[in-house]
N, C-alpha and C. Protein backbone atom coordinates (compact mmCIF):
# COMPACT_ATOMS: atom_id res chain seq x y z
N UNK A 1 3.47 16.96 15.27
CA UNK A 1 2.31 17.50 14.59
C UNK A 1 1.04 16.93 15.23
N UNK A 2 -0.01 17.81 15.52
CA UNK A 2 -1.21 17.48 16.14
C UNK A 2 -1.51 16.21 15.09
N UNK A 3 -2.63 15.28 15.29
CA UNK A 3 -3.44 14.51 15.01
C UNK A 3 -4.29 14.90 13.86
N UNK A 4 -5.00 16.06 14.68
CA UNK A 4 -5.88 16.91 13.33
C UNK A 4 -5.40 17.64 12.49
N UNK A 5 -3.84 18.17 12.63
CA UNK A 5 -3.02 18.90 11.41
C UNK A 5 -2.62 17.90 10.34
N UNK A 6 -2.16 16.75 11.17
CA UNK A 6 -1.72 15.60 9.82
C UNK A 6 -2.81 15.07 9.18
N UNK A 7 -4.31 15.36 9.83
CA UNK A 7 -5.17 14.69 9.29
C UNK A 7 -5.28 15.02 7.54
N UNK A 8 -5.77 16.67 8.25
CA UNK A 8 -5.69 18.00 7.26
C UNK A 8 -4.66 18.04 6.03
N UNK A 9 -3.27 17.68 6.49
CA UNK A 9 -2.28 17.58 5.45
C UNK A 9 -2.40 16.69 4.62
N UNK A 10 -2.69 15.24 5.02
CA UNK A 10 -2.52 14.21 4.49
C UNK A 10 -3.99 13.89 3.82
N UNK A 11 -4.86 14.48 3.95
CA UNK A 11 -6.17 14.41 3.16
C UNK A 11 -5.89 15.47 1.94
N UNK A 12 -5.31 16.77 2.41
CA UNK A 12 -5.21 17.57 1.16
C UNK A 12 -4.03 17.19 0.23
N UNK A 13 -3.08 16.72 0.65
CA UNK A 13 -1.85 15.78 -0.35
C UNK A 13 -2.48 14.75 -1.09
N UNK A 14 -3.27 14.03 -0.71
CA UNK A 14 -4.22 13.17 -1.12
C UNK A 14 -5.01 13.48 -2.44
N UNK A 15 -5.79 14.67 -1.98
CA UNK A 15 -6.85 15.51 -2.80
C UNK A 15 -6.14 15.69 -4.09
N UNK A 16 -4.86 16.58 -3.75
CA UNK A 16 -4.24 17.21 -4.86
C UNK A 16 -3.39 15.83 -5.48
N UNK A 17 -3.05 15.24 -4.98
CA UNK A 17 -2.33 13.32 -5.57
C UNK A 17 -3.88 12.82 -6.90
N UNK A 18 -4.71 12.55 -6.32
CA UNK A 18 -6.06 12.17 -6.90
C UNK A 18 -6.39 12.98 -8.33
N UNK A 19 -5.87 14.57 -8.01
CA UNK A 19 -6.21 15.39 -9.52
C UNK A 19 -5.53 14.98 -10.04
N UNK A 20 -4.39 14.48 -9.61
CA UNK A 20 -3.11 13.90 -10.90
C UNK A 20 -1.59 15.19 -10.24
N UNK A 21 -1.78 15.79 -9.64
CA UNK A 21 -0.27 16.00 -9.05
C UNK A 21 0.41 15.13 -8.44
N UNK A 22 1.74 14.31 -9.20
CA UNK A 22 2.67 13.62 -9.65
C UNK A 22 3.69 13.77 -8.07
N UNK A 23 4.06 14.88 -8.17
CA UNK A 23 5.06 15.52 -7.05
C UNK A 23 3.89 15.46 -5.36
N UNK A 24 2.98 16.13 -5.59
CA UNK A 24 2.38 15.84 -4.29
C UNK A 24 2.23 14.41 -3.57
N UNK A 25 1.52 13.40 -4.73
CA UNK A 25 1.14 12.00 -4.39
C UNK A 25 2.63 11.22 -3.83
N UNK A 26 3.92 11.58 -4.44
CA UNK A 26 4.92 11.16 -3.95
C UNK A 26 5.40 11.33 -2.33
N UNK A 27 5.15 12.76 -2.23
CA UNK A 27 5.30 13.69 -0.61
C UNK A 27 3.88 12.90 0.10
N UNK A 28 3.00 12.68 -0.42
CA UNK A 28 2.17 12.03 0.32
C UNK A 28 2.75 10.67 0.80
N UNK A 29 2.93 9.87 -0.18
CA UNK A 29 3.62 8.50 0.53
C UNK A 29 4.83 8.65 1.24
N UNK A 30 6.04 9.35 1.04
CA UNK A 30 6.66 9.73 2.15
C UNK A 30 6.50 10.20 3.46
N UNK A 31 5.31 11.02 3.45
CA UNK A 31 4.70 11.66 4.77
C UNK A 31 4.14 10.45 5.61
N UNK A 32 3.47 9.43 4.59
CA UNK A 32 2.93 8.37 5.56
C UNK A 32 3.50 7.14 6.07
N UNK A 33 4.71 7.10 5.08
CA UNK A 33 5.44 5.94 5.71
C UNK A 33 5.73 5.71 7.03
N UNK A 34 6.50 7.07 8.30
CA UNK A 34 6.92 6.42 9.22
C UNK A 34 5.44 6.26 10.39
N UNK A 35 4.70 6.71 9.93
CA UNK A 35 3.16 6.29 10.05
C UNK A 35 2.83 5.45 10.71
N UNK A 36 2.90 4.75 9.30
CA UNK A 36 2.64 2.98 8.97
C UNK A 36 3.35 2.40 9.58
N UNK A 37 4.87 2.75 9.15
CA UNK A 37 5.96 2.16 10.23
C UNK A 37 5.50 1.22 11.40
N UNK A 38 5.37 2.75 12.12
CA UNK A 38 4.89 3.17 13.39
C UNK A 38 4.08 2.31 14.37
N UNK A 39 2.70 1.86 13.57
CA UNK A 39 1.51 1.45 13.65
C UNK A 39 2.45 -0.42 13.44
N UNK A 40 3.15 -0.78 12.42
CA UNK A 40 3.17 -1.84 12.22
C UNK A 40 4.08 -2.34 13.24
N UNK A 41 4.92 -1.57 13.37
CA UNK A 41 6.31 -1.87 14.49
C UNK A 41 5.47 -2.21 16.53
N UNK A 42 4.75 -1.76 16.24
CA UNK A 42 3.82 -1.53 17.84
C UNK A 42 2.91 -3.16 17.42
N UNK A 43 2.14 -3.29 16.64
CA UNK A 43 1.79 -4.16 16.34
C UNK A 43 2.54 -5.58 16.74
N UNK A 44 3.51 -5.67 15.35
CA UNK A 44 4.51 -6.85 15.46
C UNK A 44 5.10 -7.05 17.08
N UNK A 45 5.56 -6.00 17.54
CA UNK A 45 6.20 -6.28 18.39
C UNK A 45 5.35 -6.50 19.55
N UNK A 46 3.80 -6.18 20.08
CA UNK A 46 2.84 -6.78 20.67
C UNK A 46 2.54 -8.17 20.65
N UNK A 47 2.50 -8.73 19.32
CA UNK A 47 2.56 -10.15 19.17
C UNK A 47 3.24 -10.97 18.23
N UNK A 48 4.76 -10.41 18.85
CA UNK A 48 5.86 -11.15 18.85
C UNK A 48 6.09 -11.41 17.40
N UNK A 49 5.88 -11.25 16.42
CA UNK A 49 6.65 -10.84 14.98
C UNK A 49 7.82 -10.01 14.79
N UNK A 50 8.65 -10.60 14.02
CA UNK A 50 9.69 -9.56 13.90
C UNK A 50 9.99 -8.13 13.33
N UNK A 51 10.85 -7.18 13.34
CA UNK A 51 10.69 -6.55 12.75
C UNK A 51 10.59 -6.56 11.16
N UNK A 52 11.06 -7.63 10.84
CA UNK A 52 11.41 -7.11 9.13
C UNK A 52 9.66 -8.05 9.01
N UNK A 53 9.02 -8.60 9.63
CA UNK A 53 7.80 -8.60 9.25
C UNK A 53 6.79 -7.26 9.57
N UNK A 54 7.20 -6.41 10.40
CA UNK A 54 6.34 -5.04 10.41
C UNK A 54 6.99 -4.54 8.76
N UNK A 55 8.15 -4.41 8.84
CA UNK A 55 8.81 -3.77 7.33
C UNK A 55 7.92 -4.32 5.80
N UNK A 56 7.75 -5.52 5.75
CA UNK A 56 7.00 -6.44 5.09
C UNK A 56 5.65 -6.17 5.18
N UNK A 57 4.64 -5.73 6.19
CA UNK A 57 3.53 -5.25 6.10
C UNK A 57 3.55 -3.64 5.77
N UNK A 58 4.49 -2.78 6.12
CA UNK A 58 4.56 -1.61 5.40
C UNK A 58 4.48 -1.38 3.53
N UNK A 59 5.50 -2.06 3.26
CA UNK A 59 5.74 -2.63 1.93
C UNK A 59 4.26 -3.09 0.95
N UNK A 60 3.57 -4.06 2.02
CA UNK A 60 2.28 -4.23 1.50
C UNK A 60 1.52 -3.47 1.66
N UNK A 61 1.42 -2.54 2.54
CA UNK A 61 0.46 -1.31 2.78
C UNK A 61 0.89 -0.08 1.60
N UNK A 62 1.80 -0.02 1.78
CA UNK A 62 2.35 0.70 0.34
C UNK A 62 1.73 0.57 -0.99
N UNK A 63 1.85 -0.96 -1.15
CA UNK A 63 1.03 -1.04 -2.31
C UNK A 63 0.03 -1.22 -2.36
N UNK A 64 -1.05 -1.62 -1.58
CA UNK A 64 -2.26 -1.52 -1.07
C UNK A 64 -2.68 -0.17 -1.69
N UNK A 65 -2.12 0.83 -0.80
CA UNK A 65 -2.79 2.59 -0.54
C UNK A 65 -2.32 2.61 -1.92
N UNK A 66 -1.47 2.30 -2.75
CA UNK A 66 -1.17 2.76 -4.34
C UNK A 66 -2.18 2.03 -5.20
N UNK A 67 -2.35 1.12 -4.89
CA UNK A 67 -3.51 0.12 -6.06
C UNK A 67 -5.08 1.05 -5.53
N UNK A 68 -5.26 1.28 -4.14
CA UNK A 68 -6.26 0.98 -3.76
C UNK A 68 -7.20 2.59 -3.59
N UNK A 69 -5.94 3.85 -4.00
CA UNK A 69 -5.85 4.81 -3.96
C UNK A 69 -7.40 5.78 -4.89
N UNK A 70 -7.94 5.20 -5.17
CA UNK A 70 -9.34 5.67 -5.96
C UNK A 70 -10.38 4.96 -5.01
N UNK A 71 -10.31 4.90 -4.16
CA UNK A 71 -11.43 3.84 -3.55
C UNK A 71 -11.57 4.89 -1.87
N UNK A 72 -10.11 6.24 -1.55
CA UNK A 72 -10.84 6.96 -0.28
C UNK A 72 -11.44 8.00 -0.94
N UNK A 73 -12.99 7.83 -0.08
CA UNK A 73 -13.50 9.06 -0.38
C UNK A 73 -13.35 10.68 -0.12
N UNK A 74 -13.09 11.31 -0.08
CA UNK A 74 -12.33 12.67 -0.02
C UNK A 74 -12.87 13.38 0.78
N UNK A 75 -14.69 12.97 1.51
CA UNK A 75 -14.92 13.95 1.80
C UNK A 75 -14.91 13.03 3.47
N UNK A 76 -14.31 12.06 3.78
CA UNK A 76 -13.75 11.22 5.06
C UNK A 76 -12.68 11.17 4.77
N UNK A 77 -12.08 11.01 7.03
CA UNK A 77 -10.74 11.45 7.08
C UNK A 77 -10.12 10.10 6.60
N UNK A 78 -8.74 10.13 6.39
CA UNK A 78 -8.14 9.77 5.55
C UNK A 78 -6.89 8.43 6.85
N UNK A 79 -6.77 9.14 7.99
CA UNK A 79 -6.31 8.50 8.41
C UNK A 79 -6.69 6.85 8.76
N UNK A 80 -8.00 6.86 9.06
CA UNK A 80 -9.06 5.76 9.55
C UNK A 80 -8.59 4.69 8.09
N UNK A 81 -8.76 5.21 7.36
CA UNK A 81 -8.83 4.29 6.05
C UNK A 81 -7.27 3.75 5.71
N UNK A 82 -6.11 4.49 5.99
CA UNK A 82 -4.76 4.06 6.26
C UNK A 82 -4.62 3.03 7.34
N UNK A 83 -5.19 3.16 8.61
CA UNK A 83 -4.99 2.13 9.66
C UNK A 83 -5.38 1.02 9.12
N UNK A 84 -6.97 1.27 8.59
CA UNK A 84 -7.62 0.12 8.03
C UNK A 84 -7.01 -0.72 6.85
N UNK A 85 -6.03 -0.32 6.21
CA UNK A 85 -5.06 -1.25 5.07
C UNK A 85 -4.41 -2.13 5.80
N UNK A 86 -3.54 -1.28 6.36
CA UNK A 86 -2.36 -1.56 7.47
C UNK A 86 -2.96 -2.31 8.45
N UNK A 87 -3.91 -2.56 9.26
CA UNK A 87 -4.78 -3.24 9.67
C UNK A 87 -4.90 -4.80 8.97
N UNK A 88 -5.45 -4.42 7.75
CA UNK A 88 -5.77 -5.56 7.23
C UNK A 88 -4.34 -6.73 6.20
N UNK A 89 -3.19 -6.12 6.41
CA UNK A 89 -1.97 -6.46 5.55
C UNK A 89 -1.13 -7.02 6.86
N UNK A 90 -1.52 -6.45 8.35
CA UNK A 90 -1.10 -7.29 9.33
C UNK A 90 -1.60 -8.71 9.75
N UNK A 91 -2.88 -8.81 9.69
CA UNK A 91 -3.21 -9.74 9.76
C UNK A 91 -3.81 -11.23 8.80
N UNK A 92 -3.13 -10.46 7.55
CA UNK A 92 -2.96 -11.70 6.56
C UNK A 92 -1.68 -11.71 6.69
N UNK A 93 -0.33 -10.90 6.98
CA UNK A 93 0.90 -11.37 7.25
C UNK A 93 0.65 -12.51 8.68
N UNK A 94 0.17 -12.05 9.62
CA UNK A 94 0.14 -13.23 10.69
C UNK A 94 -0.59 -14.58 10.49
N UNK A 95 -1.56 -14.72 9.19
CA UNK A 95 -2.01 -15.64 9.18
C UNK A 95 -1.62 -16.85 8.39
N UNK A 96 -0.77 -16.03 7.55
CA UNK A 96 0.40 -16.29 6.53
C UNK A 96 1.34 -17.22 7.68
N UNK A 97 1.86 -15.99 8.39
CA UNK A 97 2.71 -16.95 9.11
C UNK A 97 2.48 -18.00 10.27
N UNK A 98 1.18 -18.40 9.99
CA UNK A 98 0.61 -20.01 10.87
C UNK A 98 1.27 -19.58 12.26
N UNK A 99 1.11 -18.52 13.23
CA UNK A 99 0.92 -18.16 13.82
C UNK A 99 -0.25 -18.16 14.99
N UNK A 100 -0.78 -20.16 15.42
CA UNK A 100 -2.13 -19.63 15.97
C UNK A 100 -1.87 -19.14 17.42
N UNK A 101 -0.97 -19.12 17.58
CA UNK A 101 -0.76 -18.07 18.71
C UNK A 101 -1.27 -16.61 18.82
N UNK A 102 -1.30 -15.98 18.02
CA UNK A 102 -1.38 -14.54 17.69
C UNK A 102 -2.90 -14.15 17.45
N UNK A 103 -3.73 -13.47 18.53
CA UNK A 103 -4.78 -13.71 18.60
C UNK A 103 -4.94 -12.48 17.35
N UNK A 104 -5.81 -13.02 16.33
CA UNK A 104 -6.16 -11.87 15.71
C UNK A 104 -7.13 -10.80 16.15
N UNK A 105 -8.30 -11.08 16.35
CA UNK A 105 -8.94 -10.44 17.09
C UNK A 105 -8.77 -9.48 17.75
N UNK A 106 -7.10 -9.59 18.89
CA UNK A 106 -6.70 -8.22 19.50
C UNK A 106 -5.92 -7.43 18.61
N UNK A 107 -5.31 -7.91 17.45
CA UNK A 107 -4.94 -7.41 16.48
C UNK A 107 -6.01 -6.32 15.47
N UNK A 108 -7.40 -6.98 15.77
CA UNK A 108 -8.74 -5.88 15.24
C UNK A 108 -8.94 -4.65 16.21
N UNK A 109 -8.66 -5.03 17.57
CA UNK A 109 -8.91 -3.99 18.30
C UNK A 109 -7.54 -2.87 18.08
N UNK A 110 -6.39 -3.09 18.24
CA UNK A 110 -5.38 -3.03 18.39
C UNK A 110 -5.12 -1.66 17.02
N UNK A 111 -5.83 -1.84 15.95
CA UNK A 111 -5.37 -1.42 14.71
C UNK A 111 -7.08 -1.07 14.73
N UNK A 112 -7.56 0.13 14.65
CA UNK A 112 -9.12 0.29 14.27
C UNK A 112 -9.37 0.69 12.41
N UNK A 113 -10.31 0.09 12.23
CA UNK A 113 -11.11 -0.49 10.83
C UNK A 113 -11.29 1.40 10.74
N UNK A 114 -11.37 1.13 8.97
CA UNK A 114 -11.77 2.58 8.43
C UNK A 114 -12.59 2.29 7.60
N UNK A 115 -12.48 2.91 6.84
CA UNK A 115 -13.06 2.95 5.55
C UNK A 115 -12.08 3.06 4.37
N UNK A 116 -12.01 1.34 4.05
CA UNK A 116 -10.87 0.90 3.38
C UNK A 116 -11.65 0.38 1.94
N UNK A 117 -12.58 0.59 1.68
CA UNK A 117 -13.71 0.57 0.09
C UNK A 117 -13.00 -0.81 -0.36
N UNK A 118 -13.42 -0.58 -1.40
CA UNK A 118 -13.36 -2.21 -2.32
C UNK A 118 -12.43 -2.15 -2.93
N UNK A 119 -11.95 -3.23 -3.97
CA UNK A 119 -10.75 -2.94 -4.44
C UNK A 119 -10.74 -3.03 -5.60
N UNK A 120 -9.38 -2.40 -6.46
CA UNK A 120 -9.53 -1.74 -7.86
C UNK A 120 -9.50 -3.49 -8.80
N UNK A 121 -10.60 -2.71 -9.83
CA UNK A 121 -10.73 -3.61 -10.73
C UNK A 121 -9.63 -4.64 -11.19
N UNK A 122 -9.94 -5.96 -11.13
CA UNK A 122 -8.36 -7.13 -11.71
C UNK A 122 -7.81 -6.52 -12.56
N UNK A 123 -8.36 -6.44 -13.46
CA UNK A 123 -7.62 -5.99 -15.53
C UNK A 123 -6.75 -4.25 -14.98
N UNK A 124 -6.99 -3.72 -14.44
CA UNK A 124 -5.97 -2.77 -13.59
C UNK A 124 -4.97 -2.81 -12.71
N UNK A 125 -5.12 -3.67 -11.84
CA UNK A 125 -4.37 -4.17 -11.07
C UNK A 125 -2.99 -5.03 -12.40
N UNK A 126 -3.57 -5.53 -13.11
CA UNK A 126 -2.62 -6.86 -13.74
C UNK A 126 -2.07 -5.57 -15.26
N UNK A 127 -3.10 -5.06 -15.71
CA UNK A 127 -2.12 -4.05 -16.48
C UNK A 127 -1.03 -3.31 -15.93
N UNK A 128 -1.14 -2.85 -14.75
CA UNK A 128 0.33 -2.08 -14.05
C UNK A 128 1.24 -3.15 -13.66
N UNK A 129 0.89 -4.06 -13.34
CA UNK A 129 1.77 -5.21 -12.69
C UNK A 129 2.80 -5.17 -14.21
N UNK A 130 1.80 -6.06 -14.93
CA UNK A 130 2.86 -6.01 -16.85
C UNK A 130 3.47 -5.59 -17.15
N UNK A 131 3.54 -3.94 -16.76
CA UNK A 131 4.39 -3.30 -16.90
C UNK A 131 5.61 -3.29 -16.41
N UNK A 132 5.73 -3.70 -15.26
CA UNK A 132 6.67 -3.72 -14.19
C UNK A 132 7.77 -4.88 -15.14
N UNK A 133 9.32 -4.58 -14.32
CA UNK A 133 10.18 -5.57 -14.51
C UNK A 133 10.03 -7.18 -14.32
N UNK A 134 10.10 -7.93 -14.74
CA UNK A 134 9.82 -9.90 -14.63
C UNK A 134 9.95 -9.62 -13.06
N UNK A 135 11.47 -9.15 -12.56
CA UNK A 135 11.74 -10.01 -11.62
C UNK A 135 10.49 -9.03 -9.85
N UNK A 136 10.41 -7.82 -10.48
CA UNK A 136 9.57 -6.89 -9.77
C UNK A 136 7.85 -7.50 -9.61
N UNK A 137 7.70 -7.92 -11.12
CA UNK A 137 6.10 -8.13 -11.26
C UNK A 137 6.18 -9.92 -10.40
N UNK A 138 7.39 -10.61 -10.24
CA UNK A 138 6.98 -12.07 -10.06
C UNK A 138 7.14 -11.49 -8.31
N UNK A 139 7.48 -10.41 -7.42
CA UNK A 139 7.69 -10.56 -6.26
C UNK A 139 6.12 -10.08 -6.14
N UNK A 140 5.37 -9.03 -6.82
CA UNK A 140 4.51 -8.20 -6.76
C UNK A 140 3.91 -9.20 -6.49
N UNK A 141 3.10 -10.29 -7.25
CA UNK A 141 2.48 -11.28 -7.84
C UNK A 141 2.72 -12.29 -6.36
N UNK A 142 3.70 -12.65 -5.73
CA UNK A 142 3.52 -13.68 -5.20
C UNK A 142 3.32 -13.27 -3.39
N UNK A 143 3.87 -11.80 -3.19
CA UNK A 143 4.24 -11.23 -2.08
C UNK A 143 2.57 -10.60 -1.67
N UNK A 144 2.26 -10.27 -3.02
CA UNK A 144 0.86 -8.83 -2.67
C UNK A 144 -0.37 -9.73 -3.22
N UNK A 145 -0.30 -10.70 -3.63
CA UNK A 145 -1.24 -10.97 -4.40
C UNK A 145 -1.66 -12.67 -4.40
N UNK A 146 -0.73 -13.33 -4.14
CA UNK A 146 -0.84 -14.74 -3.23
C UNK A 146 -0.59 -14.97 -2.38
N UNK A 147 -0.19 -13.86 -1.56
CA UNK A 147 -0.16 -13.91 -0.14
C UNK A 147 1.42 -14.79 0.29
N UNK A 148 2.47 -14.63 -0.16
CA UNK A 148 3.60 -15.31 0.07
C UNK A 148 4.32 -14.14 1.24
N UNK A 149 5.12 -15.01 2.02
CA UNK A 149 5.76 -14.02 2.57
C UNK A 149 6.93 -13.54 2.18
N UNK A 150 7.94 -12.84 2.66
CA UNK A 150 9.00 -12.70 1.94
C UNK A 150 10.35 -13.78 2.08
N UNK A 151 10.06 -14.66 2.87
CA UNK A 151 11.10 -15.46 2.94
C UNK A 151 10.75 -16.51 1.71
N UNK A 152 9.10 -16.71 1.70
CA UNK A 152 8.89 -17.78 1.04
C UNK A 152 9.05 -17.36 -0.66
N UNK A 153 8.50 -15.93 -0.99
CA UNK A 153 8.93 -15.70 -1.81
C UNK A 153 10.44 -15.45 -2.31
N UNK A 154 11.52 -15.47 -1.66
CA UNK A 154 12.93 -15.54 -1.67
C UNK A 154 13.58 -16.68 -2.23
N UNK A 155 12.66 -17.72 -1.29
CA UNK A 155 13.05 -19.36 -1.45
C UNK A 155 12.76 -19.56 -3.10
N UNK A 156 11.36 -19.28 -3.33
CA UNK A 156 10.94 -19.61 -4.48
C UNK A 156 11.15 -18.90 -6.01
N UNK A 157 12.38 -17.95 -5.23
CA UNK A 157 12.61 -16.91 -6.53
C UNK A 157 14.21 -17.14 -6.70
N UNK A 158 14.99 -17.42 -5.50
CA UNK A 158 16.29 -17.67 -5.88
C UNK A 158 16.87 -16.73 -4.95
N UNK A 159 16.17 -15.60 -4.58
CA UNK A 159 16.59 -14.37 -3.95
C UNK A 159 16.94 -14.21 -2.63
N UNK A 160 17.74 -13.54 -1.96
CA UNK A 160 17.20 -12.85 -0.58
C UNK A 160 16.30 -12.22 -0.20
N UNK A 161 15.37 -12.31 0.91
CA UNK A 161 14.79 -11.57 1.91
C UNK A 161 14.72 -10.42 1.71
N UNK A 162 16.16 -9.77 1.67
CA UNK A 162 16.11 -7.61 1.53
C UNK A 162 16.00 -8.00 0.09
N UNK A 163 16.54 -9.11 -0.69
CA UNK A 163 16.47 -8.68 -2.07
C UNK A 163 14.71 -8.48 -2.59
N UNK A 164 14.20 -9.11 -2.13
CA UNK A 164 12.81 -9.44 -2.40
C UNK A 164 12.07 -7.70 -1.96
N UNK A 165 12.37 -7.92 -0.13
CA UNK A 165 11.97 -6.05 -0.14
C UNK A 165 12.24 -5.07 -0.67
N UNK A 166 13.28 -5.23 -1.44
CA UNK A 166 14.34 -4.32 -2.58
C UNK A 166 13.28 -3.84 -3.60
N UNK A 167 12.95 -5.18 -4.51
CA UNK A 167 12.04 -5.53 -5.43
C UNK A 167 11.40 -4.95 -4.84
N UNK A 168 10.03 -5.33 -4.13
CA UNK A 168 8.72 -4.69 -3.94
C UNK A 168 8.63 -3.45 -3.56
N UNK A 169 9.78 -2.72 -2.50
CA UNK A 169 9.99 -1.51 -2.94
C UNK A 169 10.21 -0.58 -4.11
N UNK A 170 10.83 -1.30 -5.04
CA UNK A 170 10.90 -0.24 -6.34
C UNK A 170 9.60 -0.52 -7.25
N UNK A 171 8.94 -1.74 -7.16
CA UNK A 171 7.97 -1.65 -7.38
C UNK A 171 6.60 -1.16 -7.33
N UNK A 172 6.54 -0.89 -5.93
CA UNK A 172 5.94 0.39 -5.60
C UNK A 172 6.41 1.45 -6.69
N UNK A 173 7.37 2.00 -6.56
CA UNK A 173 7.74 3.59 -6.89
C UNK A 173 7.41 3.58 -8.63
N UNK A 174 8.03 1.99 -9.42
CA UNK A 174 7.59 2.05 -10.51
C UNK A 174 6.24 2.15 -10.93
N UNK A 175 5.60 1.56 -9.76
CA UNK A 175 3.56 1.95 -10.13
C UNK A 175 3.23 2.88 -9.91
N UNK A 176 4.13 4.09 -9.18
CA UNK A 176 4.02 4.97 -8.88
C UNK A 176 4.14 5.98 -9.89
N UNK A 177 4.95 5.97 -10.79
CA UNK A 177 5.10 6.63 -11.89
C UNK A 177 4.30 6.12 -12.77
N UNK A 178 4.01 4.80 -13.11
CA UNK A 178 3.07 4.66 -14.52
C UNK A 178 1.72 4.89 -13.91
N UNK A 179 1.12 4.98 -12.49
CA UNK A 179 0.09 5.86 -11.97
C UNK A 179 0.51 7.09 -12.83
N UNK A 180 1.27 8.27 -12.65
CA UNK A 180 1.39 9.50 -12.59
C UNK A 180 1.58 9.45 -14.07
N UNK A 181 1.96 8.57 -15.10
CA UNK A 181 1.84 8.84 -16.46
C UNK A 181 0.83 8.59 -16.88
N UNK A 182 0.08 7.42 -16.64
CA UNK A 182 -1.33 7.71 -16.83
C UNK A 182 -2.52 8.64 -16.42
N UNK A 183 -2.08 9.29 -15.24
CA UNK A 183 -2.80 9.94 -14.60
C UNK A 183 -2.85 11.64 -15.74
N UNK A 184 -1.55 11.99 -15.82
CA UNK A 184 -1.13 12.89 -16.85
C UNK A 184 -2.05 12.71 -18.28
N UNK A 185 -1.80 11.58 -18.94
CA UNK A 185 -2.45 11.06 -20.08
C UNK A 185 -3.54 11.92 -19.76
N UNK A 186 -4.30 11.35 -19.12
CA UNK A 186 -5.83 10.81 -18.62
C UNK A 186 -6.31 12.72 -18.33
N UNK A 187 -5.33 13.67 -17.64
CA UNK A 187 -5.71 14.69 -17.61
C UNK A 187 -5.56 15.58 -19.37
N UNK A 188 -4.62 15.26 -19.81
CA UNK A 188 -4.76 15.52 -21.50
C UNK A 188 -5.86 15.28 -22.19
N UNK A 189 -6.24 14.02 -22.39
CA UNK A 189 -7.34 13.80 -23.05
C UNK A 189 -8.38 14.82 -22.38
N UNK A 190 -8.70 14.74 -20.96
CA UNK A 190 -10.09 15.49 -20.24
C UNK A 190 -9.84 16.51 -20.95
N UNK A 191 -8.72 17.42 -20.84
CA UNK A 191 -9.00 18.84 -21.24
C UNK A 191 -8.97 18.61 -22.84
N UNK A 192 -8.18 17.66 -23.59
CA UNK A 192 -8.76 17.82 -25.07
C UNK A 192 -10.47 17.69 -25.48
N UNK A 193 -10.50 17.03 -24.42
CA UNK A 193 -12.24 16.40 -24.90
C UNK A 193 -13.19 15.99 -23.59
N UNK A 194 -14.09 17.50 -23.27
CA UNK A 194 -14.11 17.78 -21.79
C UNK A 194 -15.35 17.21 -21.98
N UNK A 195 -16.16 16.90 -22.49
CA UNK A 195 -17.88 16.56 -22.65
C UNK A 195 -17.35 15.00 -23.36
N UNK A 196 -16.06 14.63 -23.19
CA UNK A 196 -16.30 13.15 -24.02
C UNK A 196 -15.92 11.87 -23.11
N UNK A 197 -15.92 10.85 -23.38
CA UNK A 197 -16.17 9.67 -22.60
C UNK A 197 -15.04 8.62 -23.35
């Protein structure tokens, strides 16, 4: 697929994800995963990280673009602002991993900056987390959000490595749905009460 067709797709999957279509926003994150992949696997393997640490920055880009998903503006392309997560989830994984070998810097060139906006309010972020399963919300919490990696979070949870990516994978998909139930809600009320606040 051209460059500018996926742009096109993946901005209008986006668009229609943002009104609150449930089924689109899903086909959207599938469409972008081998993406990200993509981008992270070229990365890592430029400066010498392994793969299951590109896998591990996907994972965080995942939830990134899901938390962070009200913050692209619609009427810019969409890709720039994906690199720019993925961008920025690589190089707190490398810094994480005391890596001063790994020049970051070519890692800025390497991955170009978008327009990656600010990020969603705490008391949002930590209400969806709550929701989540103990053992889902303690990987969420230590993997996405204190910056642990996944080994360290493994060590400190009792778990394996895939078990941990296991976790933060379904964790994703579970924020993914209480996104899309709230999002639903949230379109109910509008049309019950279109002039109300």
């Amino acid at each position: 697929m051209e460059e500018s067709a996926r742009e096109e797709e993946w901005a209008a999957l986006m668009r229609a994800a943002l009104a609150g279509d449930a089924g689109t926003y899903r086909r959207f994150l599938q469409s972008i995963t081998p993406y990200l992949r993509r981008l992270a696997q070229q990365s890592c393997a430029r400066f010498g990280a392994s793969a299951s640490d590109a896998e591990d920055a996907v994972q965080e880009a995942l939830l990134a673009i899901h938390l962070k998903r009200g913050t692209w503006d619609p009427a810019r392309p969409i890709t720039p602002w994906l690199s720019a997560i993925v961008r920025n989830k690589l190089i707190d994984m490398l810094r994480r991993a005391g890596q001063p070998a790994v020049p970051i810097d070519n890692l800025v060139e390497v991955l170009p900056a978008g327009e990656a906006g600010s990020a969603p309010e705490a008391g949002d972020i930590e209400r969806l987390i709550g929701k989540l399963k103990d053992q889902q919300r303690s990987v969420v919490r230590m993997v996405s959000l204190e910056g642990c990696s996944a080994r360290e979070a493994a060590t400190r949870l009792g778990m394996s490595e895939t078990g941990v990516r296991v976790a933060l994978h379904r964790a994703l998909k579970s924020l993914a749905s209480l996104y899309e139930a709230g999002a639903g809600r949230a379109m109910v009320k509008r049309a019950r009460d279109p002039g109300g606040g």
